[in-house]
C-alpha atoms as a PDB file:
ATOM      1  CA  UNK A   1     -50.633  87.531 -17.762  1.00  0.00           C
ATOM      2  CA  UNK A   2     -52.699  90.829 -17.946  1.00  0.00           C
ATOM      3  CA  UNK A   3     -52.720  92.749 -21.552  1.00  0.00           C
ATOM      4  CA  UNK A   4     -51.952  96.355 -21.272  1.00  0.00           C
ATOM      5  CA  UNK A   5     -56.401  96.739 -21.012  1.00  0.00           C
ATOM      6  CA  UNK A   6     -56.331  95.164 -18.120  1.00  0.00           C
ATOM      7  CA  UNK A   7     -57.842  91.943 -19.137  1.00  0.00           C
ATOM      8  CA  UNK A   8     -56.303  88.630 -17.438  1.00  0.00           C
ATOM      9  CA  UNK A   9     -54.898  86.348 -19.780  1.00  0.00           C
ATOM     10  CA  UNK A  10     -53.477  82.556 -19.286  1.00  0.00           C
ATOM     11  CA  UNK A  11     -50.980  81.050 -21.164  1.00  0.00           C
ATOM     12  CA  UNK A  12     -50.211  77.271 -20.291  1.00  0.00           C
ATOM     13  CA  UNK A  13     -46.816  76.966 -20.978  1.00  0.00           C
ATOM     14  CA  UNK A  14     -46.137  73.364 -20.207  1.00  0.00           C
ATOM     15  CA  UNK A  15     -49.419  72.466 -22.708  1.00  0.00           C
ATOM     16  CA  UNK A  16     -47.959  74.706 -25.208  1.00  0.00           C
ATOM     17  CA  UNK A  17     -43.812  73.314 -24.909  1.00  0.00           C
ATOM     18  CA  UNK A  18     -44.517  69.991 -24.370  1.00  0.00           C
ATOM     19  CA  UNK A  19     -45.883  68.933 -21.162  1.00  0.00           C
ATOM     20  CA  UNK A  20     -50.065  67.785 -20.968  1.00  0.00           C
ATOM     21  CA  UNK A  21     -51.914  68.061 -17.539  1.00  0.00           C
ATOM     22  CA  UNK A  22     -51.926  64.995 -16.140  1.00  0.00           C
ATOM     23  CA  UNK A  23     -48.035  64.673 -16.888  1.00  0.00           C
ATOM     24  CA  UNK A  24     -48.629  63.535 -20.156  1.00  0.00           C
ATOM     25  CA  UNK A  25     -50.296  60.729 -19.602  1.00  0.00           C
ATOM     26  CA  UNK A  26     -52.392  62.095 -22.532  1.00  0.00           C
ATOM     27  CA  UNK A  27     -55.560  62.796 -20.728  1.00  0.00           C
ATOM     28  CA  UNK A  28     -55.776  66.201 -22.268  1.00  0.00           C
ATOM     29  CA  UNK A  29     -55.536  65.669 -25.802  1.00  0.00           C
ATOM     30  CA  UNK A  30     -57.680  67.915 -27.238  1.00  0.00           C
ATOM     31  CA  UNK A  31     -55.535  71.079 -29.033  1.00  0.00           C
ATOM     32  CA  UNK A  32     -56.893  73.666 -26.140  1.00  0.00           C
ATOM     33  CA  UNK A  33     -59.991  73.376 -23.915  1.00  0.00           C
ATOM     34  CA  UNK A  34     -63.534  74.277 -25.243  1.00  0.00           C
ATOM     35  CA  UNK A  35     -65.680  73.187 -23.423  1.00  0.00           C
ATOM     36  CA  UNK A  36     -69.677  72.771 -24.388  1.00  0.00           C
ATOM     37  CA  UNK A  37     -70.292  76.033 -21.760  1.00  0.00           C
ATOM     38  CA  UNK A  38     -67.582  77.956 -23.040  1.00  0.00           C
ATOM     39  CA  UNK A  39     -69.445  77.573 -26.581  1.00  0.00           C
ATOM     40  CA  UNK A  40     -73.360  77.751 -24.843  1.00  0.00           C
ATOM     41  CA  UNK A  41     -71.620  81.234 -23.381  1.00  0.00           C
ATOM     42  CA  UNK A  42     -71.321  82.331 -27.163  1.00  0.00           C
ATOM     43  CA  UNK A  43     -74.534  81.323 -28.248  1.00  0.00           C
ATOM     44  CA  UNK A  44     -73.738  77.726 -29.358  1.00  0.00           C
ATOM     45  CA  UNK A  45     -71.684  76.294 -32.176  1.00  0.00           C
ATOM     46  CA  UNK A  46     -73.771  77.993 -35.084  1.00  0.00           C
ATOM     47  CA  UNK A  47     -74.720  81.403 -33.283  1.00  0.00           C
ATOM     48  CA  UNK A  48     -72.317  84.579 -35.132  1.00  0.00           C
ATOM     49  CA  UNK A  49     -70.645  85.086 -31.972  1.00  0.00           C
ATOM     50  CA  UNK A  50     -69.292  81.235 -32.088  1.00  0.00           C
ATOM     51  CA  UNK A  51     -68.218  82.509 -36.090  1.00  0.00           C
ATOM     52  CA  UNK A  52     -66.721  85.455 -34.605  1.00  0.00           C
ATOM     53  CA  UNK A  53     -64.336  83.303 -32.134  1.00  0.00           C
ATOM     54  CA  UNK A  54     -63.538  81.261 -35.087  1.00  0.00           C
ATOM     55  CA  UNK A  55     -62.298  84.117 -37.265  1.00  0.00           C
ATOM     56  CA  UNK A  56     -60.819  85.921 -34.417  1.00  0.00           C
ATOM     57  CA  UNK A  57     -58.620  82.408 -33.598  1.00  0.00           C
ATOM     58  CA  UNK A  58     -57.269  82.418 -37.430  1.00  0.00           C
ATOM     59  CA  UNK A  59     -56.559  86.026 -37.345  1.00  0.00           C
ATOM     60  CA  UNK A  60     -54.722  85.664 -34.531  1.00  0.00           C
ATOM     61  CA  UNK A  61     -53.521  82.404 -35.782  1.00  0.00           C
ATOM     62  CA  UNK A  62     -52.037  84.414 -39.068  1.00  0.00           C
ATOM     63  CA  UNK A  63     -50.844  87.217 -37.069  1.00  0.00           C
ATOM     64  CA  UNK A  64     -48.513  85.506 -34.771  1.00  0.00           C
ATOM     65  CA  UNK A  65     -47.535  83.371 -37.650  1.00  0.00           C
ATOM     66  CA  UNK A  66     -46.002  86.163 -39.010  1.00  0.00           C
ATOM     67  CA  UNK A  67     -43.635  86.913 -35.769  1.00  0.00           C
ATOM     68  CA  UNK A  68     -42.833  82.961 -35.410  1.00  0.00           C
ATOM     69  CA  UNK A  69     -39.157  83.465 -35.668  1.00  0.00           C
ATOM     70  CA  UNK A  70     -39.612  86.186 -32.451  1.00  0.00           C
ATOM     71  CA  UNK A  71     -41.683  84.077 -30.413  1.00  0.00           C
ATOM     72  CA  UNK A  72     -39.445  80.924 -31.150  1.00  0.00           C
ATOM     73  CA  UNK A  73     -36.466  83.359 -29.978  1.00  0.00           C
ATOM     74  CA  UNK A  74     -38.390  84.334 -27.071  1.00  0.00           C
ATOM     75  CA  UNK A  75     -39.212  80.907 -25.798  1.00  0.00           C
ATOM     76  CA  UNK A  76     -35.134  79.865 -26.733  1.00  0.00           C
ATOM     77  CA  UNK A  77     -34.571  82.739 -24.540  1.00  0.00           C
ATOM     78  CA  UNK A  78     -36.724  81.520 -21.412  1.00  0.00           C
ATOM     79  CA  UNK A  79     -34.852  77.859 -21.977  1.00  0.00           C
ATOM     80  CA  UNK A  80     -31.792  79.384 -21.204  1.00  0.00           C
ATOM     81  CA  UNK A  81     -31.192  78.562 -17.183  1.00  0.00           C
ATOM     82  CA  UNK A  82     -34.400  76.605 -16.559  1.00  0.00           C
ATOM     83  CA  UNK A  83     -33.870  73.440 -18.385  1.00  0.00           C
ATOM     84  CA  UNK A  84     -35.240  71.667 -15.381  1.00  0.00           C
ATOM     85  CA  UNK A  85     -38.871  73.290 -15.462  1.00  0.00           C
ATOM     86  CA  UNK A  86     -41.160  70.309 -16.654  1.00  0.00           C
ATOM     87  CA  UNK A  87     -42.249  72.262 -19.688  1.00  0.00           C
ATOM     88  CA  UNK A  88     -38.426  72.386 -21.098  1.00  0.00           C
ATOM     89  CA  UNK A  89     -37.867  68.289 -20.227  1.00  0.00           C
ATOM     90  CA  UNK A  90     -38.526  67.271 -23.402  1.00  0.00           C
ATOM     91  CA  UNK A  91     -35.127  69.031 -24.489  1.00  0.00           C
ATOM     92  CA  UNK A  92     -34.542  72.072 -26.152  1.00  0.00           C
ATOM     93  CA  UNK A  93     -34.068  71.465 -29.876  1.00  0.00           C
ATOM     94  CA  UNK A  94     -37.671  68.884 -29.923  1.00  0.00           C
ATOM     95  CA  UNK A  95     -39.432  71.665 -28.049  1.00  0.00           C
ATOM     96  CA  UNK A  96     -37.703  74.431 -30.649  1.00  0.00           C
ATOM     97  CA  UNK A  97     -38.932  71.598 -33.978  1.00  0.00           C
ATOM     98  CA  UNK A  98     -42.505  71.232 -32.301  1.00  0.00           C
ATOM     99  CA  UNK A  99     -43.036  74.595 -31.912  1.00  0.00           C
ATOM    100  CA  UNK A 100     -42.532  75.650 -35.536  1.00  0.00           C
ATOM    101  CA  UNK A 101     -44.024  73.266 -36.927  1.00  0.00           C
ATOM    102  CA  UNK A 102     -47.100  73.998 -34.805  1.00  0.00           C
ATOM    103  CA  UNK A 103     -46.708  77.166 -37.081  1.00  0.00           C
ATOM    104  CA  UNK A 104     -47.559  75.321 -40.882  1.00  0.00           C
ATOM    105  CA  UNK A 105     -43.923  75.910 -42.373  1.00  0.00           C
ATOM    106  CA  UNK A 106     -45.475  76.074 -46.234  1.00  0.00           C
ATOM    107  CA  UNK A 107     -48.637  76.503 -45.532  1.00  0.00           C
ATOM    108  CA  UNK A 108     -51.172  79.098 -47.350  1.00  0.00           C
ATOM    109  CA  UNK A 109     -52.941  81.366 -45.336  1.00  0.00           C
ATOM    110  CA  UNK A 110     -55.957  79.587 -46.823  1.00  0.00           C
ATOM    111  CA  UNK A 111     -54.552  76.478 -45.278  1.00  0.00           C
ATOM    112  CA  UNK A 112     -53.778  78.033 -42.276  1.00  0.00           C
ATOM    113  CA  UNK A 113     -57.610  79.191 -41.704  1.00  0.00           C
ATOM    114  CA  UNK A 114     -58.460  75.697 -41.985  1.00  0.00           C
ATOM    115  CA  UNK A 115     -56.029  74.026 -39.907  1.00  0.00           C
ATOM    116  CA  UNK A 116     -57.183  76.366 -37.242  1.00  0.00           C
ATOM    117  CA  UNK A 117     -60.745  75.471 -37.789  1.00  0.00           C
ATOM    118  CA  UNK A 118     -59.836  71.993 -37.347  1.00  0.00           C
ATOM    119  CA  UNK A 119     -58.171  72.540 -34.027  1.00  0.00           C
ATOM    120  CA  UNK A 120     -61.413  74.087 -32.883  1.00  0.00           C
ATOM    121  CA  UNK A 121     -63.209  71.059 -34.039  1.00  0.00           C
ATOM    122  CA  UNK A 122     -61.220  69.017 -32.372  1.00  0.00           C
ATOM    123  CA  UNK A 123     -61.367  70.709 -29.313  1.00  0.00           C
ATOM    124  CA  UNK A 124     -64.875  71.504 -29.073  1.00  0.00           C
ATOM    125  CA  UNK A 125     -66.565  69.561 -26.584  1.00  0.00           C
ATOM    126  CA  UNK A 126     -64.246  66.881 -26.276  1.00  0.00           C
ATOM    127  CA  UNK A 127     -64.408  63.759 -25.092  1.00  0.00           C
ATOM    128  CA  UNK A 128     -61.332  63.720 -23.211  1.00  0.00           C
ATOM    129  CA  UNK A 129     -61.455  67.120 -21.780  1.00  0.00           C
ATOM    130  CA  UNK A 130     -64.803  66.456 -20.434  1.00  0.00           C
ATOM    131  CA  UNK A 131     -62.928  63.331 -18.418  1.00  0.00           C
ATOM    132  CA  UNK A 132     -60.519  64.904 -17.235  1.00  0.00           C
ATOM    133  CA  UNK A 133     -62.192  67.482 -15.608  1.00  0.00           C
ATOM    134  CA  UNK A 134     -64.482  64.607 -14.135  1.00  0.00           C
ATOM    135  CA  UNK A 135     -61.207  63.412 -13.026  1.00  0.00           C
ATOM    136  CA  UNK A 136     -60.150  66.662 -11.353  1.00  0.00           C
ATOM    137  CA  UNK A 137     -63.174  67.267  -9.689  1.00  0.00           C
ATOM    138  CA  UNK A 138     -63.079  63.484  -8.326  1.00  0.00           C
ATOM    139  CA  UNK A 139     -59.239  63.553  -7.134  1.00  0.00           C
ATOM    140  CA  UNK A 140     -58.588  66.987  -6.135  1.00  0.00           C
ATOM    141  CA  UNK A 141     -61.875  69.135  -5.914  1.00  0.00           C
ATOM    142  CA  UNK A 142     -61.102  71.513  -8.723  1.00  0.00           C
ATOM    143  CA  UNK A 143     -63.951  72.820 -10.648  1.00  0.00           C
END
């Protein structure tokens, strides 16, 4: 995807629906990938820019929150005629439940805020991400 500035954005459907890399053999199982150079690149885990990214994700986090029930539509909307795509084989009305209730249904904003800043716990430098990328370097050759 490319945002109307120009700047190239990716969004991995199949992680977000219901398909891992790996074909879920859960080798990614962090939330998203953050790596330990995607932090270093900020200035490390305590630097303001790493604060910024973190307030920046719950804004974000908040603000599509708010348009759930048009992004749920939306993604009902792509099911339609591609039920056979890996990221729609988990069946449309678990992907349609997972989705929302990746949005906290009853959750405070204040909630919210944390939830997200547990997701970039999780993800930050993990374990698992780390080897799996060992692992695609090693099978296939992608770095």
């Amino acid at each position: 995807l490319i945002d109307r500035h120009g700047h190239v954005m990716h969004i991995d459907f199949g992680f977000l629906l219901s398909n891992s890399p790996g074909g879920n053999m859960n080798f990614e199982a962090a939330p998203f990938k953050l790596t330990k150079e995607f932090v270093d690149l900020m200035g490390g885990a305590r630097s303001r820019s790493f604060v910024a990214f973190r307030n920046l994700c719950a804004k974000a986090f908040l603000e599509v929150r708010k348009r759930k029930e048009k992004v749920i539509l939306l993604v009902e909307m792509m099911m339609d005629g591609n039920e056979d795509l890996p990221c729609f084989r988990a069946g449309k009305r678990a992907i349609i439940e997972q989705l929302r209730a990746r949005f906290a249904p009853g959750a405070s904003s204040r909630q919210c805020v944390s939830l997200v800043n547990g997701l970039i716990n999780q993800s930050m430098d993990n374990w698992r991400t780390r080897w799996y990328d060992a692992y695609q370097r090693w099978s296939v050759g992608i770095h």
